[in-house]
Protein backbone atom coordinates (compact mmCIF):
# COMPACT_ATOMS: atom_id res chain seq x y z
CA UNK A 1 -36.17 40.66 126.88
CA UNK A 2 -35.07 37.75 125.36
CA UNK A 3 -31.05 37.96 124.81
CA UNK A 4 -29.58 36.06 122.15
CA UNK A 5 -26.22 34.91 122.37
CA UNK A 6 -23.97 35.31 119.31
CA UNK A 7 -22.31 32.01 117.92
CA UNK A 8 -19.02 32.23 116.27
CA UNK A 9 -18.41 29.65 113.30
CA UNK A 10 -14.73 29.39 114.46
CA UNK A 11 -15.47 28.15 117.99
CA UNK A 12 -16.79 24.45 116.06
CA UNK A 13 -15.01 22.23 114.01
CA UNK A 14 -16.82 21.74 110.75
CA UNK A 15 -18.56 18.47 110.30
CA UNK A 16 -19.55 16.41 106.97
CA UNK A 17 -22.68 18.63 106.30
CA UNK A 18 -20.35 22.19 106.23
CA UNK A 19 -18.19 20.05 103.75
CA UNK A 20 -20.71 19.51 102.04
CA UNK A 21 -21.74 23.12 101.96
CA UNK A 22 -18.66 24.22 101.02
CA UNK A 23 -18.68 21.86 97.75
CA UNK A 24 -21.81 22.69 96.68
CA UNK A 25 -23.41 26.10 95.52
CA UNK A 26 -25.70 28.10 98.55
CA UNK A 27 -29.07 29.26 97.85
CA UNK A 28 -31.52 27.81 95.22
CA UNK A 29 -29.09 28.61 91.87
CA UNK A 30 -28.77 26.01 89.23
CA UNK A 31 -25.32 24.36 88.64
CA UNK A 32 -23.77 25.54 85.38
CA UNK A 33 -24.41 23.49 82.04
CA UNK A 34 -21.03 22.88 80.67
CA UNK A 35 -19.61 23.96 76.97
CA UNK A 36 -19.37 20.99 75.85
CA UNK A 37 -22.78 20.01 75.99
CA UNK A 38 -24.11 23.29 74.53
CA UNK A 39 -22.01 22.38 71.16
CA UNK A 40 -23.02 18.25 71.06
CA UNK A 41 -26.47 18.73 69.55
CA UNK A 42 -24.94 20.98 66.22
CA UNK A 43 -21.86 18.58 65.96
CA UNK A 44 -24.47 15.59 65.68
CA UNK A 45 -26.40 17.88 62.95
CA UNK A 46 -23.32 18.10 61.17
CA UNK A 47 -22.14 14.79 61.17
CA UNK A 48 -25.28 12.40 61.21
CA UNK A 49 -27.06 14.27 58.40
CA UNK A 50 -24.33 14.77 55.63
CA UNK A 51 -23.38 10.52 56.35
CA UNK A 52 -27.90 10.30 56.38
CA UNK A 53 -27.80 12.02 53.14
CA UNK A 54 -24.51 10.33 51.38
CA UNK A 55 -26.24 6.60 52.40
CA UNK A 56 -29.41 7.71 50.55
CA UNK A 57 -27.98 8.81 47.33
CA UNK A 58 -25.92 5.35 47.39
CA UNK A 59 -28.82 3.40 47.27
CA UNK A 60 -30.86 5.45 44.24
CA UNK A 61 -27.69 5.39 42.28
CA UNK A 62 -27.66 1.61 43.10
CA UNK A 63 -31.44 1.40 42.21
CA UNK A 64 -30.74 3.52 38.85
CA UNK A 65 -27.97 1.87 37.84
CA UNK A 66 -29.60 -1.77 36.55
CA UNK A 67 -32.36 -0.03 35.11
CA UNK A 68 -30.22 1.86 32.61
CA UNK A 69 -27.85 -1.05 31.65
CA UNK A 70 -30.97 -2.85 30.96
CA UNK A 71 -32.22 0.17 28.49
CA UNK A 72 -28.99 -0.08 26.72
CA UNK A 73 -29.79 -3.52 25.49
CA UNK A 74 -31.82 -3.17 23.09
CA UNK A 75 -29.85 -1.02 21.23
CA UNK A 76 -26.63 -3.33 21.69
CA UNK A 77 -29.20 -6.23 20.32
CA UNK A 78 -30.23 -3.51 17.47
CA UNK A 79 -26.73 -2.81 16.30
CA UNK A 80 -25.80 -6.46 16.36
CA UNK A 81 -28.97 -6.71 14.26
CA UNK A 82 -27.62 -3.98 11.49
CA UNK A 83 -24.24 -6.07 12.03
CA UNK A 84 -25.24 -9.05 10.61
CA UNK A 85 -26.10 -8.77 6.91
CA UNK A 86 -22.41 -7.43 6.58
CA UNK A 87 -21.51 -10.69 6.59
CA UNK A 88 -23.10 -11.72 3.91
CA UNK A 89 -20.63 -9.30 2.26
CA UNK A 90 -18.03 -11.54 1.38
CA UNK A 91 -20.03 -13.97 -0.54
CA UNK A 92 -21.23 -11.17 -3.00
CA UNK A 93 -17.80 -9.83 -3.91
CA UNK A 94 -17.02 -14.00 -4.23
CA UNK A 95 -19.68 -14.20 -6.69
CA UNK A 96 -19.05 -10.85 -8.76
CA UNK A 97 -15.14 -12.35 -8.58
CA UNK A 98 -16.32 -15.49 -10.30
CA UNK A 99 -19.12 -13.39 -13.15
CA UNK A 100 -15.42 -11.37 -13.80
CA UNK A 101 -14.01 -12.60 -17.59
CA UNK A 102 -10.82 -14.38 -17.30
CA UNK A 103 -8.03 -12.11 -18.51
CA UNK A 104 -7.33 -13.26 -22.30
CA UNK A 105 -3.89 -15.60 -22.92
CA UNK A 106 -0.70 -13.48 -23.16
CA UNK A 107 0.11 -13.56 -26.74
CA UNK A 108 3.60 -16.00 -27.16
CA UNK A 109 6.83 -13.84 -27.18
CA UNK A 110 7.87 -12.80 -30.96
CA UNK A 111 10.61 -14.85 -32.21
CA UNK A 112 12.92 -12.28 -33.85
CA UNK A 113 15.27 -12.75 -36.81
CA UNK A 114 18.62 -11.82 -35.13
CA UNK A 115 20.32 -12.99 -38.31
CA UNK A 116 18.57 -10.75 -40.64
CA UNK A 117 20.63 -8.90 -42.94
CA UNK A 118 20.22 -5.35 -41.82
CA UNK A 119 21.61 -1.61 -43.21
CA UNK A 120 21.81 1.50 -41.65
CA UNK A 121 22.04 4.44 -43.90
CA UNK A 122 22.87 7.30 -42.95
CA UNK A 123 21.50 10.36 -45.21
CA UNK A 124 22.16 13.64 -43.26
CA UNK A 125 22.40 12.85 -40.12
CA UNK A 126 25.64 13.68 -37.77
CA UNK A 127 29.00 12.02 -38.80
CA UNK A 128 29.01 8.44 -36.64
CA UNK A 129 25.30 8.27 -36.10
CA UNK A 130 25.40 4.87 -38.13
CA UNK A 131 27.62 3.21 -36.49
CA UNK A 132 26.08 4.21 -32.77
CA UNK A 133 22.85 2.62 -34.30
CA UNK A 134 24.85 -0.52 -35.83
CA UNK A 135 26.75 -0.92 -32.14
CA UNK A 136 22.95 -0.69 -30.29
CA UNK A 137 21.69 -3.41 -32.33
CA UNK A 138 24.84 -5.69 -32.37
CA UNK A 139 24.42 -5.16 -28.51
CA UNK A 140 20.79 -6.71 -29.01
CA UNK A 141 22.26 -10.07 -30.65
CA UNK A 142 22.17 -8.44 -34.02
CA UNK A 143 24.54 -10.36 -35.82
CA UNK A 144 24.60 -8.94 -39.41
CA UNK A 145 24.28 -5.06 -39.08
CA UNK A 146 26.86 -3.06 -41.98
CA UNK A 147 26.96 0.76 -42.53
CA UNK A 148 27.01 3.04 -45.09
CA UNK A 149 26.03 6.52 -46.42
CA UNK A 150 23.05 7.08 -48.52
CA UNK A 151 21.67 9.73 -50.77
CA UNK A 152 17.91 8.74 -49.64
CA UNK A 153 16.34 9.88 -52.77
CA UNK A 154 12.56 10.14 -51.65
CA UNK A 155 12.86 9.30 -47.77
CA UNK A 156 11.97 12.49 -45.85
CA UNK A 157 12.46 11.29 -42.12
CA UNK A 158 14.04 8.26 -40.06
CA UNK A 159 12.23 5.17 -41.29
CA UNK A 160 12.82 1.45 -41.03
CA UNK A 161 11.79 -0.49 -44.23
CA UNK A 162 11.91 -4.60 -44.25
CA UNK A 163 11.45 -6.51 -47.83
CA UNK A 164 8.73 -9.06 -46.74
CA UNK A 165 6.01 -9.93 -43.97
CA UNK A 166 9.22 -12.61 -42.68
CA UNK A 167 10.70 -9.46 -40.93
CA UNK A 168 7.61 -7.63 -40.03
CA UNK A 169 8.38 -8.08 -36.23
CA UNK A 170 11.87 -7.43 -36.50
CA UNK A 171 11.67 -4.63 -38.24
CA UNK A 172 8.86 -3.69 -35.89
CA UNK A 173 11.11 -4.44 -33.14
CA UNK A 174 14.02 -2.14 -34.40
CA UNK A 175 11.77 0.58 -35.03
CA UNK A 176 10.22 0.48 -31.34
CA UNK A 177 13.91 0.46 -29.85
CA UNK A 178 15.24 3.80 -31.14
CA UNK A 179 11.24 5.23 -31.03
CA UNK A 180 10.93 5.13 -35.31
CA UNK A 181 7.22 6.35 -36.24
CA UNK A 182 7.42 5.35 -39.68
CA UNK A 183 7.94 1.54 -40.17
CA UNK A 184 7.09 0.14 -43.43
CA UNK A 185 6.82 -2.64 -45.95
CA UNK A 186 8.14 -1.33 -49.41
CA UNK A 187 9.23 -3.37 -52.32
CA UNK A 188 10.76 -0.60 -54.15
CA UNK A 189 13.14 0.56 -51.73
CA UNK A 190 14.29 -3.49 -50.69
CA UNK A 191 14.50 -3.99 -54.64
CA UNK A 192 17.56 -2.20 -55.22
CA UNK A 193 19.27 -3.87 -52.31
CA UNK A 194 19.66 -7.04 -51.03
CA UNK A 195 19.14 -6.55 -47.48
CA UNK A 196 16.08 -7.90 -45.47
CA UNK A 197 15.76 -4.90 -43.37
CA UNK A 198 16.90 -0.87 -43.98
CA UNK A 199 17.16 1.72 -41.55
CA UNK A 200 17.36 4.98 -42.81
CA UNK A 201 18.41 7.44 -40.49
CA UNK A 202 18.21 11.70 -41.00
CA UNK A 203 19.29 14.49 -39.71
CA UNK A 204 18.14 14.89 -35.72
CA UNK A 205 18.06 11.05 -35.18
CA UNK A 206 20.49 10.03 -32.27
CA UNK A 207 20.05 6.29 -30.98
């Protein structure tokens, strides 16, 4: 019978290859992967393929971009096109300014008799009514203007009368001042006086 003597580890000092032993895992079992390395291959998904997809759409916009500047010129060229015959504009309103009439001559001022001998007469109107209307027309360079009262046999509202077509205008003048309607040549009434121009002025007149 064989006898087998029993070795104790103690009674040896351990040498490199029980160093090693201790260092390393016994048996046939794998080391352990690490964390790390189980997460690298999804942290490259997520970064290279976002940055793979942002480089592509950079170059199609680039590629799209010329193509569509280069469809909006024709329609720049077609509106510059439409633009033009505007400027033919001016020349047209030129030419209807020159077919326009020239405006007619003003008509020379009216030279008005200033020395004319002139009456106011006052039929019904309100007491001093003459003499505001002689005052207004001695203001206007009037310079022979007497007052008096009148029975106005025949006149039925304010009138100016003037003896011949010398005062026309004047009388005309007078007349448009203190807003007269009725202005009048008349013979008959200048015959009994001896005044080139007669106002008459009735009841309601104020000047």
């Amino acid at each position: 019978m064989m006898y087998i003597e029993s070795v104790n580890a103690h009674q040896y000092q351990k040498d490199n290859f029980d160093r090693d032993a201790d260092n390393h895992p016994a048996g046939v079992h794998r080391r352990p992967v690490p964390r790390w390395k189980e997460v690298l291959p999804f942290l490259i998904v997520l970064i290279v393929f976002p940055l793979l997809a942002w480089g592509a759409s950079s170059i199609i916009a680039q590629e799209v971009s010329p193509s569509t500047k280069n469809s909006q010129l024709p329609q720049s060229q077609e509106s510059s096109q439409e633009a033009e015959p505007t400027a033919d504009a001016p020349d047209e309103e030129a030419q209807t300014d020159k077919e326009e009439p020239e405006p007619e001559p003003s008509k020379p001022p009216v030279d008005l008799k200033k020395d004319s001998r002139i009456a106011v007469l006052n039929i019904d109107a309100a007491s001093g009514t003459a003499a505001r209307t002689r005052d207004a027309l001695s203001a206007d360079g009037y310079t022979a203007v007497v007052i008096d009262n009148s029975r106005g046999r025949g006149i039925i509202a304010t009138s100016v009368y003037y003896s011949s077509p010398d005062f026309e205008d004047t009388a005309k003048a007078i007349a448009e001042k203190f807003k007269i309607e009725m202005v009048e040549e008349n013979t008959e009434v200048m015959r009994n006086n001896k005044f080139d121009i007669v106002v008459f002025v009735r009841s309601g007149f104020n000047p």
